[in-house]
N, C-alpha and C. Protein backbone atom coordinates (compact mmCIF):
# COMPACT_ATOMS: atom_id res chain seq x y z
N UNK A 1 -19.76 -4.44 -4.56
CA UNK A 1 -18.97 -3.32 -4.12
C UNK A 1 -18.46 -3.58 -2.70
N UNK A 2 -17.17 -3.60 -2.56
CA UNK A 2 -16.65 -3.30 -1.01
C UNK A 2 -16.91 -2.41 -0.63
N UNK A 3 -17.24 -2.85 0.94
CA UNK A 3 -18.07 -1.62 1.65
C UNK A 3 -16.54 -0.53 2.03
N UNK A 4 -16.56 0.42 2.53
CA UNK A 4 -15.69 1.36 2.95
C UNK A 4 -15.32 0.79 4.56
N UNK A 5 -13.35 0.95 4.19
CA UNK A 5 -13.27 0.36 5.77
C UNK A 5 -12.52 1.27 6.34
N UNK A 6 -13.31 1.44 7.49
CA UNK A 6 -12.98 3.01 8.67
C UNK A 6 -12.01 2.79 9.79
N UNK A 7 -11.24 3.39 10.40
CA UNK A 7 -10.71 2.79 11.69
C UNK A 7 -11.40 2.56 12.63
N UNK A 8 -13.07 3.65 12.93
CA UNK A 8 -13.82 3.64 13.34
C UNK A 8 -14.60 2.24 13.40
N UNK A 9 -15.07 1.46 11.96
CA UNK A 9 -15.61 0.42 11.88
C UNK A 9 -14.83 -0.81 12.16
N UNK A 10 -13.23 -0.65 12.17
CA UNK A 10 -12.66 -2.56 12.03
C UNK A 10 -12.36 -1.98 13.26
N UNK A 11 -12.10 -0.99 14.67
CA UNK A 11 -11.34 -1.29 15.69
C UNK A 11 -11.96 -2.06 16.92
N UNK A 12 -10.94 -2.84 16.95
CA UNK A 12 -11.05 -3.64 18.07
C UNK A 12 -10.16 -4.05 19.46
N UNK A 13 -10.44 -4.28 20.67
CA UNK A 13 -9.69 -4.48 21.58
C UNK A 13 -9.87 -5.74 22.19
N UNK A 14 -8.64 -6.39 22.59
CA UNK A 14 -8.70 -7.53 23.79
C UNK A 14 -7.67 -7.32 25.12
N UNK A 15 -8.17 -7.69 26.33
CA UNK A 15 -7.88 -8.19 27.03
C UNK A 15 -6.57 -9.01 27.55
N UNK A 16 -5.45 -9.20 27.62
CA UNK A 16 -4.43 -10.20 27.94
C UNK A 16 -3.78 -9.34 29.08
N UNK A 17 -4.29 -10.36 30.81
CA UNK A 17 -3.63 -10.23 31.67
C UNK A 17 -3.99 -8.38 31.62
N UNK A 18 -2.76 -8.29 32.22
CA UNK A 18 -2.87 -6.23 32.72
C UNK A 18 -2.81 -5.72 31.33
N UNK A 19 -2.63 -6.26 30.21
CA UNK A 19 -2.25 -5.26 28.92
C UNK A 19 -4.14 -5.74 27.92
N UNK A 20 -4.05 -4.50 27.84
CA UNK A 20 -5.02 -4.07 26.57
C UNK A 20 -4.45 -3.48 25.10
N UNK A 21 -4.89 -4.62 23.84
CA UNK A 21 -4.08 -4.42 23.14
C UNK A 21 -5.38 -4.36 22.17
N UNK A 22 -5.00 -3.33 20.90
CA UNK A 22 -5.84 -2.82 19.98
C UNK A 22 -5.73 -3.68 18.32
N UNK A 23 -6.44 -3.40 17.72
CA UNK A 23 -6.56 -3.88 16.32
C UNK A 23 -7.51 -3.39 15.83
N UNK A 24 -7.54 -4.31 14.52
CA UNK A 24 -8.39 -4.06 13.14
C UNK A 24 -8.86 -4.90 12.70
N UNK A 25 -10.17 -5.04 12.57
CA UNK A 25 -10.36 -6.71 12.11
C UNK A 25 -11.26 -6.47 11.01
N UNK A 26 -11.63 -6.76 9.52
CA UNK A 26 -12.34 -6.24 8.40
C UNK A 26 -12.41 -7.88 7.90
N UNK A 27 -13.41 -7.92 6.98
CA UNK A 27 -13.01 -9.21 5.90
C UNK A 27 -13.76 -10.59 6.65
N UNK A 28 -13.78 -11.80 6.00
CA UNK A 28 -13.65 -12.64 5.73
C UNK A 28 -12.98 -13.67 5.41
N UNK A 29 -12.52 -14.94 5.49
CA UNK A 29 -11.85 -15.90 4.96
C UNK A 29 -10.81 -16.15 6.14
N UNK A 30 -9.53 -16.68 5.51
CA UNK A 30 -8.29 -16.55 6.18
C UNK A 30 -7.78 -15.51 6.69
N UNK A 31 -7.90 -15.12 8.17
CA UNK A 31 -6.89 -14.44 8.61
C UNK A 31 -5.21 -13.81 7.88
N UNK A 32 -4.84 -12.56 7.86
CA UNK A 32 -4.02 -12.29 7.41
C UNK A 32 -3.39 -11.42 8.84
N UNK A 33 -2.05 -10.98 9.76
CA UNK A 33 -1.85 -10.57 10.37
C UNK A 33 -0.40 -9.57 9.86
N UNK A 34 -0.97 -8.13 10.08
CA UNK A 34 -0.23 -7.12 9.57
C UNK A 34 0.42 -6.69 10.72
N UNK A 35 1.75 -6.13 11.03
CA UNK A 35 2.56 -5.95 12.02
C UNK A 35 2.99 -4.74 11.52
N UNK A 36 3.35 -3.56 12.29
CA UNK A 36 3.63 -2.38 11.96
C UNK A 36 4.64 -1.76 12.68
N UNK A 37 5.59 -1.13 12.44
CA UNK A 37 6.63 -0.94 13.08
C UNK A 37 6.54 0.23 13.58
N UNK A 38 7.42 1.18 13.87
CA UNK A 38 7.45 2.31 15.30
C UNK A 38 7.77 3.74 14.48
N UNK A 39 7.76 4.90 15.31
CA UNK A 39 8.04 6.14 14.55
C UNK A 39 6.71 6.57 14.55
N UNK A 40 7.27 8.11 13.44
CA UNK A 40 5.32 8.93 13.28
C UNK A 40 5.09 8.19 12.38
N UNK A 41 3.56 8.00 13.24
CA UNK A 41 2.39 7.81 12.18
C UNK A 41 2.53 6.14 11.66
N UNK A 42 3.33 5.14 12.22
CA UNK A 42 3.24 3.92 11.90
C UNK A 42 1.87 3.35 12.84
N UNK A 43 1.57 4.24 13.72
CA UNK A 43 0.09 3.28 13.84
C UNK A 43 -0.83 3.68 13.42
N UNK A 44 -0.97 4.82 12.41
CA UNK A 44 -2.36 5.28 11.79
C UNK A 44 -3.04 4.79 10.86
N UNK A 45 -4.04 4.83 11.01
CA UNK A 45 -5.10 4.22 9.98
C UNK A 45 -4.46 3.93 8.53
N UNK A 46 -4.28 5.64 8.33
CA UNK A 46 -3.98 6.00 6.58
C UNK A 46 -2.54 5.28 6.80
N UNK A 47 -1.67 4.59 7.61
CA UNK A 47 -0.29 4.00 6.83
C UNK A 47 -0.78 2.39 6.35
N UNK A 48 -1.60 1.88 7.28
CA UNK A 48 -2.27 0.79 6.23
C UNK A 48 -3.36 0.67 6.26
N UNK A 49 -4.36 1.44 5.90
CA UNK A 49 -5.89 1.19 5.82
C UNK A 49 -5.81 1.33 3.86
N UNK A 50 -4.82 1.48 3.20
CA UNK A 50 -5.38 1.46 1.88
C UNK A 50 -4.91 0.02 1.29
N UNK A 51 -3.80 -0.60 1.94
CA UNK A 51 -3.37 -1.48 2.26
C UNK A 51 -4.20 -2.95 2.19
N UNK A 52 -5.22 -2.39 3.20
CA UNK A 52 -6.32 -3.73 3.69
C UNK A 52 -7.30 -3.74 2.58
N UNK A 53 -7.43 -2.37 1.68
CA UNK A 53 -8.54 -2.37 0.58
C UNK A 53 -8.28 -3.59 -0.38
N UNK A 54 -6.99 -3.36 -0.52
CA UNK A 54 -6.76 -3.60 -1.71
C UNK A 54 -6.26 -5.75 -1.34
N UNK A 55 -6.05 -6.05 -0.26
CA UNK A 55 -6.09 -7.88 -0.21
C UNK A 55 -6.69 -8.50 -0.44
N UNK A 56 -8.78 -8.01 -0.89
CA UNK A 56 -9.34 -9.09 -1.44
C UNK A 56 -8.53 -9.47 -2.77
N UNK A 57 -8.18 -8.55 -3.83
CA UNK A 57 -7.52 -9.09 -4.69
C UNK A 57 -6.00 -9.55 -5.01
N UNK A 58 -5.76 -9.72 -4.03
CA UNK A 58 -4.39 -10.06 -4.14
C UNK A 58 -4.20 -11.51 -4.22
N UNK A 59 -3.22 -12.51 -4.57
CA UNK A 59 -3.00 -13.46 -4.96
C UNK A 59 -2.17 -14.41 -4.07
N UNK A 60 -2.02 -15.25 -3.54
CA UNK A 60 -1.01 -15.87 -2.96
C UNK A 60 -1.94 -17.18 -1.81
């Protein structure tokens, strides 16, 4: 069973120079990097947290 993934549990921050920049980091394997564009609600959890459920099975 996949465990449940929270914004709470994958968020993460780094460091670069004067800027502090946020993420999500969940999983195993190969890196995958999701980019999200601007407006309401393009940085919330729920626009891709169902998103990230669903890439263990995906194909490519």
């Amino acid at each position: 069973m996949t465990p449940l993934l929270t914004a709470e549990g994958t968020s993460r921050t780094v460091q670069t120079g004067k800027w502090k920049n946020h993420y999500n980091e969940a999983g195993t394997g190969r890196p995958v990097l999701m980019l999200h564009g601007s407006g309401p609600g393009a940085m919330g959890w729920n626009t891709f947290g169902p998103n990230m459920r669903r890439l263990p099975n995906a194909s490519g």
